[in-house]
N, C-alpha and C. Protein backbone atom coordinates (compact mmCIF):
# COMPACT_ATOMS: atom_id res chain seq x y z
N UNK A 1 65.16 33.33 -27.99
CA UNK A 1 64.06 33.69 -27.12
C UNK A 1 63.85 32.55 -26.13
N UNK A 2 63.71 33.08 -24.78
CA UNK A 2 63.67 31.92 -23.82
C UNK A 2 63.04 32.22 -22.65
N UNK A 3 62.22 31.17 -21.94
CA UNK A 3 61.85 31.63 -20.64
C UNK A 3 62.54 30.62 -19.55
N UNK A 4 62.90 31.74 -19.43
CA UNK A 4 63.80 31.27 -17.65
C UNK A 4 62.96 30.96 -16.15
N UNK A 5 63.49 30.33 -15.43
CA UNK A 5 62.82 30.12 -14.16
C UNK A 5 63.84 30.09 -13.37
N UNK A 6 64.07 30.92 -11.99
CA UNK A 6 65.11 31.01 -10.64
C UNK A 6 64.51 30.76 -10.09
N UNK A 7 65.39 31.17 -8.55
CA UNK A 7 65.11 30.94 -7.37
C UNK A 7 66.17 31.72 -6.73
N UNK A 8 65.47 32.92 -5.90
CA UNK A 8 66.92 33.57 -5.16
C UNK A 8 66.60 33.02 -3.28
N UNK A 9 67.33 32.74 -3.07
CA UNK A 9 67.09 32.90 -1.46
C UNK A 9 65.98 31.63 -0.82
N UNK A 10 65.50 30.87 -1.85
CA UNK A 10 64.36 30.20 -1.67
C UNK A 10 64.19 29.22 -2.16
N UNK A 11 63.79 27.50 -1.66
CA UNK A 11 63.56 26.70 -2.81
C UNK A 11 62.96 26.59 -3.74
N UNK A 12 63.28 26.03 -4.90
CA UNK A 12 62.78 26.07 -6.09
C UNK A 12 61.07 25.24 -6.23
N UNK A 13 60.18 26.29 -6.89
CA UNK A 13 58.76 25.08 -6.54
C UNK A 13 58.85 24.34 -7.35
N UNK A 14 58.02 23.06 -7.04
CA UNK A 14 57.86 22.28 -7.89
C UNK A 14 57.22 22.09 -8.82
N UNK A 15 57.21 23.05 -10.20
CA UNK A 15 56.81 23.22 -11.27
C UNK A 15 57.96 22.43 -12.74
N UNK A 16 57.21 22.10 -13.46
CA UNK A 16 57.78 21.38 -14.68
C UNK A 16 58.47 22.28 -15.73
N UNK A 17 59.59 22.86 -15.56
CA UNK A 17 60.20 24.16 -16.33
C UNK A 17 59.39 24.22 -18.07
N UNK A 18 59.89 22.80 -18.59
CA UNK A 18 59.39 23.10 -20.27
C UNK A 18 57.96 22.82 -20.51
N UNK A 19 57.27 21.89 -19.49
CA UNK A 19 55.65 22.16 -19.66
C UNK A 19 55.37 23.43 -19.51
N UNK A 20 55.62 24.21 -18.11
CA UNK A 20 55.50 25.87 -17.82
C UNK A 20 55.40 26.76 -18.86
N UNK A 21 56.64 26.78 -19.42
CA UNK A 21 57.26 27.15 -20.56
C UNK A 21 56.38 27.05 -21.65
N UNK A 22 56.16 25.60 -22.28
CA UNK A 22 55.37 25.97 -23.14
C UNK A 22 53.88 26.26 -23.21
N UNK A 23 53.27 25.81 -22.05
CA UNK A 23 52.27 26.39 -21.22
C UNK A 23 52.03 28.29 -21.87
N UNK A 24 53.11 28.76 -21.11
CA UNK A 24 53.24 29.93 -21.51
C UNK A 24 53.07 30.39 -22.63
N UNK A 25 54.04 30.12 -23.79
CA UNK A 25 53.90 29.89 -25.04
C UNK A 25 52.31 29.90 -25.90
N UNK A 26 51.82 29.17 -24.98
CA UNK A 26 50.45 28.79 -25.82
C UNK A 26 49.45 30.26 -25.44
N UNK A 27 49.60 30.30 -23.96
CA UNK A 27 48.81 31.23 -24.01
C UNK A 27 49.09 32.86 -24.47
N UNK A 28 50.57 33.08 -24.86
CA UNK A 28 50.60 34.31 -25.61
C UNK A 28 50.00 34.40 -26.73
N UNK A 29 50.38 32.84 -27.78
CA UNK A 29 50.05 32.74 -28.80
C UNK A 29 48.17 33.13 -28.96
N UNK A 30 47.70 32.78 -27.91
CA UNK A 30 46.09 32.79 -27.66
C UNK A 30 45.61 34.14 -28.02
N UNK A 31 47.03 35.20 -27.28
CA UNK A 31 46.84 36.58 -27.46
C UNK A 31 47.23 37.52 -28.78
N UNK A 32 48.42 36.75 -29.67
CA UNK A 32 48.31 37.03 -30.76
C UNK A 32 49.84 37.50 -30.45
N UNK A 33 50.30 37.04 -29.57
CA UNK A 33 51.68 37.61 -29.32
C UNK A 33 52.77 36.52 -29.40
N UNK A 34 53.81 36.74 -29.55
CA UNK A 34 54.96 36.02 -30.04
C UNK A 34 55.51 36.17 -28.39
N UNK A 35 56.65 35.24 -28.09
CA UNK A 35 57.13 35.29 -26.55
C UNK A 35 58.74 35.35 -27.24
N UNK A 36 58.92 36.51 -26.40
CA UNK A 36 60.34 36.64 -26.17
C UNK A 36 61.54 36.15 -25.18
N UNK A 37 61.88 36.92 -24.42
CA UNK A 37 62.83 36.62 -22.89
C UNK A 37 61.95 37.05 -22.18
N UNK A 38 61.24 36.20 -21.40
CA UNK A 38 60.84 36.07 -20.45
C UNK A 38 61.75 35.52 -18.89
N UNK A 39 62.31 36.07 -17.76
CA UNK A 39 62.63 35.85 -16.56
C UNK A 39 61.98 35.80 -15.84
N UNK A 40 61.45 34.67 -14.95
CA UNK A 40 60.55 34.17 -13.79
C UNK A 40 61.56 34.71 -12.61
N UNK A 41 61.60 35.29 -11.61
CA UNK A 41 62.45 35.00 -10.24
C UNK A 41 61.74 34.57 -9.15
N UNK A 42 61.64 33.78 -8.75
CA UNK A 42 60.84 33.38 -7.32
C UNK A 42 62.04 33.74 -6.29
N UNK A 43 61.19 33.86 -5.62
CA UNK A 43 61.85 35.01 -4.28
C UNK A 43 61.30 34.86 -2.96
N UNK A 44 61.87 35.41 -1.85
CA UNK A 44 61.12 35.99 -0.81
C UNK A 44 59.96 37.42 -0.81
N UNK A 45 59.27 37.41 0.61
CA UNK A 45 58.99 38.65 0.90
C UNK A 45 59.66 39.69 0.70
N UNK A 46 60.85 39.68 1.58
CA UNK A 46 62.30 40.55 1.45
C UNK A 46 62.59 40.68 0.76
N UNK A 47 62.62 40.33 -0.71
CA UNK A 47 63.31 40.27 -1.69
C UNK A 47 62.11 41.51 -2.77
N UNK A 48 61.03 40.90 -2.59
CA UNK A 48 59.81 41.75 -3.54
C UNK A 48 59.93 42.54 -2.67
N UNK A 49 59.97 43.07 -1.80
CA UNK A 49 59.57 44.65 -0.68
C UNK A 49 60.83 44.95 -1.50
N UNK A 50 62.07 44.88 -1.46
CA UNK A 50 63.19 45.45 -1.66
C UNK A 50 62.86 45.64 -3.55
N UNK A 51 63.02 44.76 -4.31
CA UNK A 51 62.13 45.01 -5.19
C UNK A 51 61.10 46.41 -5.64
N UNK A 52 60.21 46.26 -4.75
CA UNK A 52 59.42 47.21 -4.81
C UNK A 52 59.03 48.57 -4.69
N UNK A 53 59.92 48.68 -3.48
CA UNK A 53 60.56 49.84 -3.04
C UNK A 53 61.51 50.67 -3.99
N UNK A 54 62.78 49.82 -4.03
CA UNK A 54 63.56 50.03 -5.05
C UNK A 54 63.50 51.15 -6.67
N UNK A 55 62.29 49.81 -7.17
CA UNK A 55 61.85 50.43 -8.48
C UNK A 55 60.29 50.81 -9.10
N UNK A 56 59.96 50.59 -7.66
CA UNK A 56 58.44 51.16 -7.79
C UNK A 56 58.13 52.54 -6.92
N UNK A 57 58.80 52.78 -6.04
CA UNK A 57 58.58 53.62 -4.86
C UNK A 57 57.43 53.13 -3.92
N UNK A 58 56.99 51.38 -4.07
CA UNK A 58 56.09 51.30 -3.28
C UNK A 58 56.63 50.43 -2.00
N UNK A 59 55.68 51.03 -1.14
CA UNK A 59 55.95 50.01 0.83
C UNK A 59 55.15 49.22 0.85
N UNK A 60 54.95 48.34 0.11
CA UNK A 60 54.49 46.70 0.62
C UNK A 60 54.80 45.60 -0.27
N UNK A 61 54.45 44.98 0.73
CA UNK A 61 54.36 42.97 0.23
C UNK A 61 53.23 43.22 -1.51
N UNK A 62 53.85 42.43 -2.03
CA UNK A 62 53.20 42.10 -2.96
C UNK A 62 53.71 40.81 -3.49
N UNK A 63 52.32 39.57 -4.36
CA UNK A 63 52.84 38.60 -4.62
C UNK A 63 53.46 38.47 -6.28
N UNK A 64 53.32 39.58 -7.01
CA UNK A 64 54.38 39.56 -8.17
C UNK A 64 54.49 41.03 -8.28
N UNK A 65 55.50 41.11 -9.21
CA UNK A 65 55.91 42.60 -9.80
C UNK A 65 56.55 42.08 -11.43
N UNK A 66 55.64 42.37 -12.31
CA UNK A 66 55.88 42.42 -13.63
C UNK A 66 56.85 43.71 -14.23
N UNK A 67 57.90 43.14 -14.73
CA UNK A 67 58.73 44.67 -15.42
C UNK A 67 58.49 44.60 -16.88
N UNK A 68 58.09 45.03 -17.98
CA UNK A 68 57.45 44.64 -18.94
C UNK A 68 58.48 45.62 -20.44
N UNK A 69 59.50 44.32 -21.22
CA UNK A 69 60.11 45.05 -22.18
C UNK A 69 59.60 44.90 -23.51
N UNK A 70 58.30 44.65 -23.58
CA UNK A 70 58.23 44.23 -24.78
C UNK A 70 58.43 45.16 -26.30
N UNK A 71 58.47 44.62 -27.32
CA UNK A 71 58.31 45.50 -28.27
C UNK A 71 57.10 44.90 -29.84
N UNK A 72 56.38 45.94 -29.59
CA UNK A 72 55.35 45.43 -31.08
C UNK A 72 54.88 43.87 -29.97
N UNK A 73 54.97 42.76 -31.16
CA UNK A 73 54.17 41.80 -30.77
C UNK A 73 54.89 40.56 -29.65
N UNK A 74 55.82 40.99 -29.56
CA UNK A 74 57.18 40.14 -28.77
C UNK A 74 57.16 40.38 -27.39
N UNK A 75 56.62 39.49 -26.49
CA UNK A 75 56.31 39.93 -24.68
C UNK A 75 57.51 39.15 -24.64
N UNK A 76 58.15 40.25 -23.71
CA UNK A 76 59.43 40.08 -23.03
C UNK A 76 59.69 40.71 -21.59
N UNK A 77 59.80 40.23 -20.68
CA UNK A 77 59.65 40.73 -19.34
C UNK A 77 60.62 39.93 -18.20
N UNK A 78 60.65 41.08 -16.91
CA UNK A 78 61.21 40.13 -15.67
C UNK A 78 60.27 39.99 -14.61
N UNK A 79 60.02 39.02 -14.32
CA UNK A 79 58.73 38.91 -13.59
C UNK A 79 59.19 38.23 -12.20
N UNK A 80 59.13 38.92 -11.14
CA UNK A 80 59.53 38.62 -9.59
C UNK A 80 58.12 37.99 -8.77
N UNK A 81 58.14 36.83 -8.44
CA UNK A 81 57.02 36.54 -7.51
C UNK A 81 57.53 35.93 -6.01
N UNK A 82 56.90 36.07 -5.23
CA UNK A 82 57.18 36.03 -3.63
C UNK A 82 56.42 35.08 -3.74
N UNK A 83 57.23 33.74 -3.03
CA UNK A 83 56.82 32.46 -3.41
C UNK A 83 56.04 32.36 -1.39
N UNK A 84 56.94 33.30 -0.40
CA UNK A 84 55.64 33.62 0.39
C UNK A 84 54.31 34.04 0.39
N UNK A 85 54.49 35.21 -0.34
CA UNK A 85 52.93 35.28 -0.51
C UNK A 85 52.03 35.06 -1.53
N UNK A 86 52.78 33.90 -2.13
CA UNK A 86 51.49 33.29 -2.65
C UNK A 86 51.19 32.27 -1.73
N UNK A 87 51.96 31.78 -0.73
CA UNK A 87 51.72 30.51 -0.08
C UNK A 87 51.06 31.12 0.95
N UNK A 88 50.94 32.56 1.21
CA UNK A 88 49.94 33.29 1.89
C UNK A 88 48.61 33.69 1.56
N UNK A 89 48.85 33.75 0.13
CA UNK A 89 47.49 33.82 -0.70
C UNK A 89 46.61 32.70 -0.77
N UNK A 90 47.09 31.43 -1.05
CA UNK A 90 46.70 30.00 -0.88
C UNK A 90 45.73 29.55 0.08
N UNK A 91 46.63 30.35 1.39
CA UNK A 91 45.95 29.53 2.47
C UNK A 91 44.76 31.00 3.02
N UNK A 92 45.00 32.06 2.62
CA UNK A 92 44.07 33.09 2.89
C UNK A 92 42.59 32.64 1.61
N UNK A 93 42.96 32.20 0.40
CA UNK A 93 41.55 31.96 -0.37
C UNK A 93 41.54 30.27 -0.62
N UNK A 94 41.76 29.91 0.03
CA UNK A 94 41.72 28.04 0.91
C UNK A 94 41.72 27.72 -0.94
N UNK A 95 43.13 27.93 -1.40
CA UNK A 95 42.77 27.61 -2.45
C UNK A 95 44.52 26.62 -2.59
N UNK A 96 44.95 26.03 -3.08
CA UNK A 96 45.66 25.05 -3.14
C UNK A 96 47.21 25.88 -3.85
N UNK A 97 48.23 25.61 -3.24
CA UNK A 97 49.88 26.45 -3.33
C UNK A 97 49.91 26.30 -4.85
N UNK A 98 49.58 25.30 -5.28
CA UNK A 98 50.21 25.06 -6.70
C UNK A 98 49.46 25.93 -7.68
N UNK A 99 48.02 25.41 -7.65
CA UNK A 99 47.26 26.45 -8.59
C UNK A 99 47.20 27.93 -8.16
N UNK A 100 47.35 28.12 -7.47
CA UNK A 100 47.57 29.95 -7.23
C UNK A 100 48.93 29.89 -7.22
N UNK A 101 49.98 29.60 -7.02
CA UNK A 101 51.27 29.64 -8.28
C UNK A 101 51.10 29.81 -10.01
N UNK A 102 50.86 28.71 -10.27
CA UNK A 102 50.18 28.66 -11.37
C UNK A 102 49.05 29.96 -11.84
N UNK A 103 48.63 30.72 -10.95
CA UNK A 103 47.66 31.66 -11.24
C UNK A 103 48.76 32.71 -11.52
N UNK A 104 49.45 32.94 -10.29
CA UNK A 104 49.79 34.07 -10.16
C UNK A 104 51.68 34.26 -11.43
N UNK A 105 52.04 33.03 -12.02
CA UNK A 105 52.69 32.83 -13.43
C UNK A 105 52.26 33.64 -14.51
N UNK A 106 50.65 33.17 -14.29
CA UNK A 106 50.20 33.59 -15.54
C UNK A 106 49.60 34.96 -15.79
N UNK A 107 49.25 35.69 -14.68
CA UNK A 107 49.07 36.68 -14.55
C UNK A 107 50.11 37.57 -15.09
N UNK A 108 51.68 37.29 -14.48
CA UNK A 108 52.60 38.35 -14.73
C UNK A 108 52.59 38.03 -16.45
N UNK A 109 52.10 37.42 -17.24
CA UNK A 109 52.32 36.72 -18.75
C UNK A 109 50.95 37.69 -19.51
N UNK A 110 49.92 37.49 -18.87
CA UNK A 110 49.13 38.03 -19.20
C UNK A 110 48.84 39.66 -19.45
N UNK A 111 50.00 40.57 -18.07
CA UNK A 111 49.93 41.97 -18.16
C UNK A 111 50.50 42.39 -19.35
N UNK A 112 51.88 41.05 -19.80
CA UNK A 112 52.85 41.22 -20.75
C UNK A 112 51.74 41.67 -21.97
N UNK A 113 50.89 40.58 -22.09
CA UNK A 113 49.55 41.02 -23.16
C UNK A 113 49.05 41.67 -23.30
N UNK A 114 49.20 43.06 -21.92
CA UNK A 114 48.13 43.95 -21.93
C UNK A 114 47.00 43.97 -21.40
N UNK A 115 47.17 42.85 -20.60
CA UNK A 115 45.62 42.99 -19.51
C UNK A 115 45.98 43.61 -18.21
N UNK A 116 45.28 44.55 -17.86
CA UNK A 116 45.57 45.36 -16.58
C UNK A 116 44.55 44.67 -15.64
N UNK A 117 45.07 45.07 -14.63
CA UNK A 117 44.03 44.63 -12.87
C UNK A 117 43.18 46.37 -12.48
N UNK A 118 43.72 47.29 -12.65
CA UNK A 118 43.63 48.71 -11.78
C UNK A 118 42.32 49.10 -11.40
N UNK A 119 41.71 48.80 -12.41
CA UNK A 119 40.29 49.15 -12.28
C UNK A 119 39.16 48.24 -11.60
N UNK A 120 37.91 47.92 -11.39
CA UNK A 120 37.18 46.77 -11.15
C UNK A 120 36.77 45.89 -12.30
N UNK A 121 36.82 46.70 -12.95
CA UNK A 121 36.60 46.25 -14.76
C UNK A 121 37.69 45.30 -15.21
N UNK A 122 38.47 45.62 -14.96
CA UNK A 122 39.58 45.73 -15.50
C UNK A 122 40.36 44.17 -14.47
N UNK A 123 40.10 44.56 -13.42
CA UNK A 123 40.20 42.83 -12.64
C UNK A 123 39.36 41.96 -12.81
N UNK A 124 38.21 42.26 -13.41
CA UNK A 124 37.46 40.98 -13.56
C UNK A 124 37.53 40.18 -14.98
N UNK A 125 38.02 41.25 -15.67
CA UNK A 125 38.47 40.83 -17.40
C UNK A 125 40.10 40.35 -16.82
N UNK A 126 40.78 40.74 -15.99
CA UNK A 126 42.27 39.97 -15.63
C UNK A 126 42.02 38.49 -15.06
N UNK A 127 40.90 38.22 -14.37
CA UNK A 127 40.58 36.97 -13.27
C UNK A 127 40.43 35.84 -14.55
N UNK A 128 39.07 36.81 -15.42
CA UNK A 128 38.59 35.85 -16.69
C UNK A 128 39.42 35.40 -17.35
N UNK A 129 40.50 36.15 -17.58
CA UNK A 129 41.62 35.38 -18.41
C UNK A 129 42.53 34.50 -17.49
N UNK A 130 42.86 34.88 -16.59
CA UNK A 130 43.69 33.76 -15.34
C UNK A 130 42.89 32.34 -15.86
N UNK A 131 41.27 32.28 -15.33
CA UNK A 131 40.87 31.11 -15.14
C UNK A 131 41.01 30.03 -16.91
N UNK A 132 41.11 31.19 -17.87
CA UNK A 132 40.82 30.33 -19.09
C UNK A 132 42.44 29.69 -19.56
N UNK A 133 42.95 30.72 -18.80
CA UNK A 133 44.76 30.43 -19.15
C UNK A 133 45.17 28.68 -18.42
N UNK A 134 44.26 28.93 -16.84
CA UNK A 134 44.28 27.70 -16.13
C UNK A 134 43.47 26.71 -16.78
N UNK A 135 42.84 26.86 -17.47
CA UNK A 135 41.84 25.57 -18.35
C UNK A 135 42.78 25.28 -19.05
N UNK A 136 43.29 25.73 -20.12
CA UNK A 136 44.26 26.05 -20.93
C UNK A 136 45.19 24.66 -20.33
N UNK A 137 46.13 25.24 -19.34
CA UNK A 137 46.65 24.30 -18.71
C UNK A 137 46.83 23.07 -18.08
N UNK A 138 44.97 23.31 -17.72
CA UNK A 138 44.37 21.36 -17.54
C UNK A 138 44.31 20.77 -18.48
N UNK A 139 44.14 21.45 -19.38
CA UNK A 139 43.81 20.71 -21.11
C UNK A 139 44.57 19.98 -21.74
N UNK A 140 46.27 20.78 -21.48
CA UNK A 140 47.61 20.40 -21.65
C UNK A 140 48.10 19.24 -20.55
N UNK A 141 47.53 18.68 -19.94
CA UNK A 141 47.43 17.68 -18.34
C UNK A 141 49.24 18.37 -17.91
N UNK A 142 49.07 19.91 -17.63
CA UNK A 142 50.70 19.67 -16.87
C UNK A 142 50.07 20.25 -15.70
């Protein structure tokens, strides 16, 4: 069982692969879930539209797309994020590249858990867990 981190088309950010990693780790465990194969791809725009299109039937930018294999208690997934638009997201909620990286990691980790966005309900119980996942992570100083 392993979590991977790429880069297609794009430089690699500057994140700490096995802090990330076990970062991750901790917060499944939080959820009661075991971590499987997990695949990070950081990408372009172009790359998530094509992405998206592809295997969603959807027409737009988006800054991740979670594919989710898990089974029983084992989150296992391929998780595509557009390392543009989060650096679009950043500077649209004047909020800093790294930690909304870092947000938007843990998010695709978190759906693995079973937390949905769809609803209003339902994003504000997704945000609540983002921010505790990010405490989580200050706590760990990575």
């Amino acid at each position: 069982m392993a979590i991977t981190f790429e880069a297609e088309n794009i430089d690699f950010p500057k994140i700490k692969k096995r802090e990330t990693a076990n970062w991750i780790k901790s917060v499944t465990k939080s959820y009661g879930k075991q971590t499987g194969d997990i695949s990070y791809l950081f990408c372009t725009d172009e790359k998530i539209l094509e992405v998206n299109r592809q295997y969603l039937q959807h027409d737009f930018y988006t800054d991740i797309i979670t594919f989710d294999y898990s089974e029983g208690n084992r989150i296992s997934g391929d998780i595509f994020i557009s390392l543009d638009t989060v650096l679009s997201n950043s500077i649209q909620y004047d909020t800093d590249f790294e930690e909304e990286l870092y947000r938007v990691i843990i998010h695709g980790v978190l759906h693995l858990c079973g937390i949905n966005d769809k609803s209003e309900a339902e994003s504000k119980q997704m945000k609540e867990a983002e921010e505790r996942a990010l405490s989580l992570r200050k706590e760990k100083g990575n």
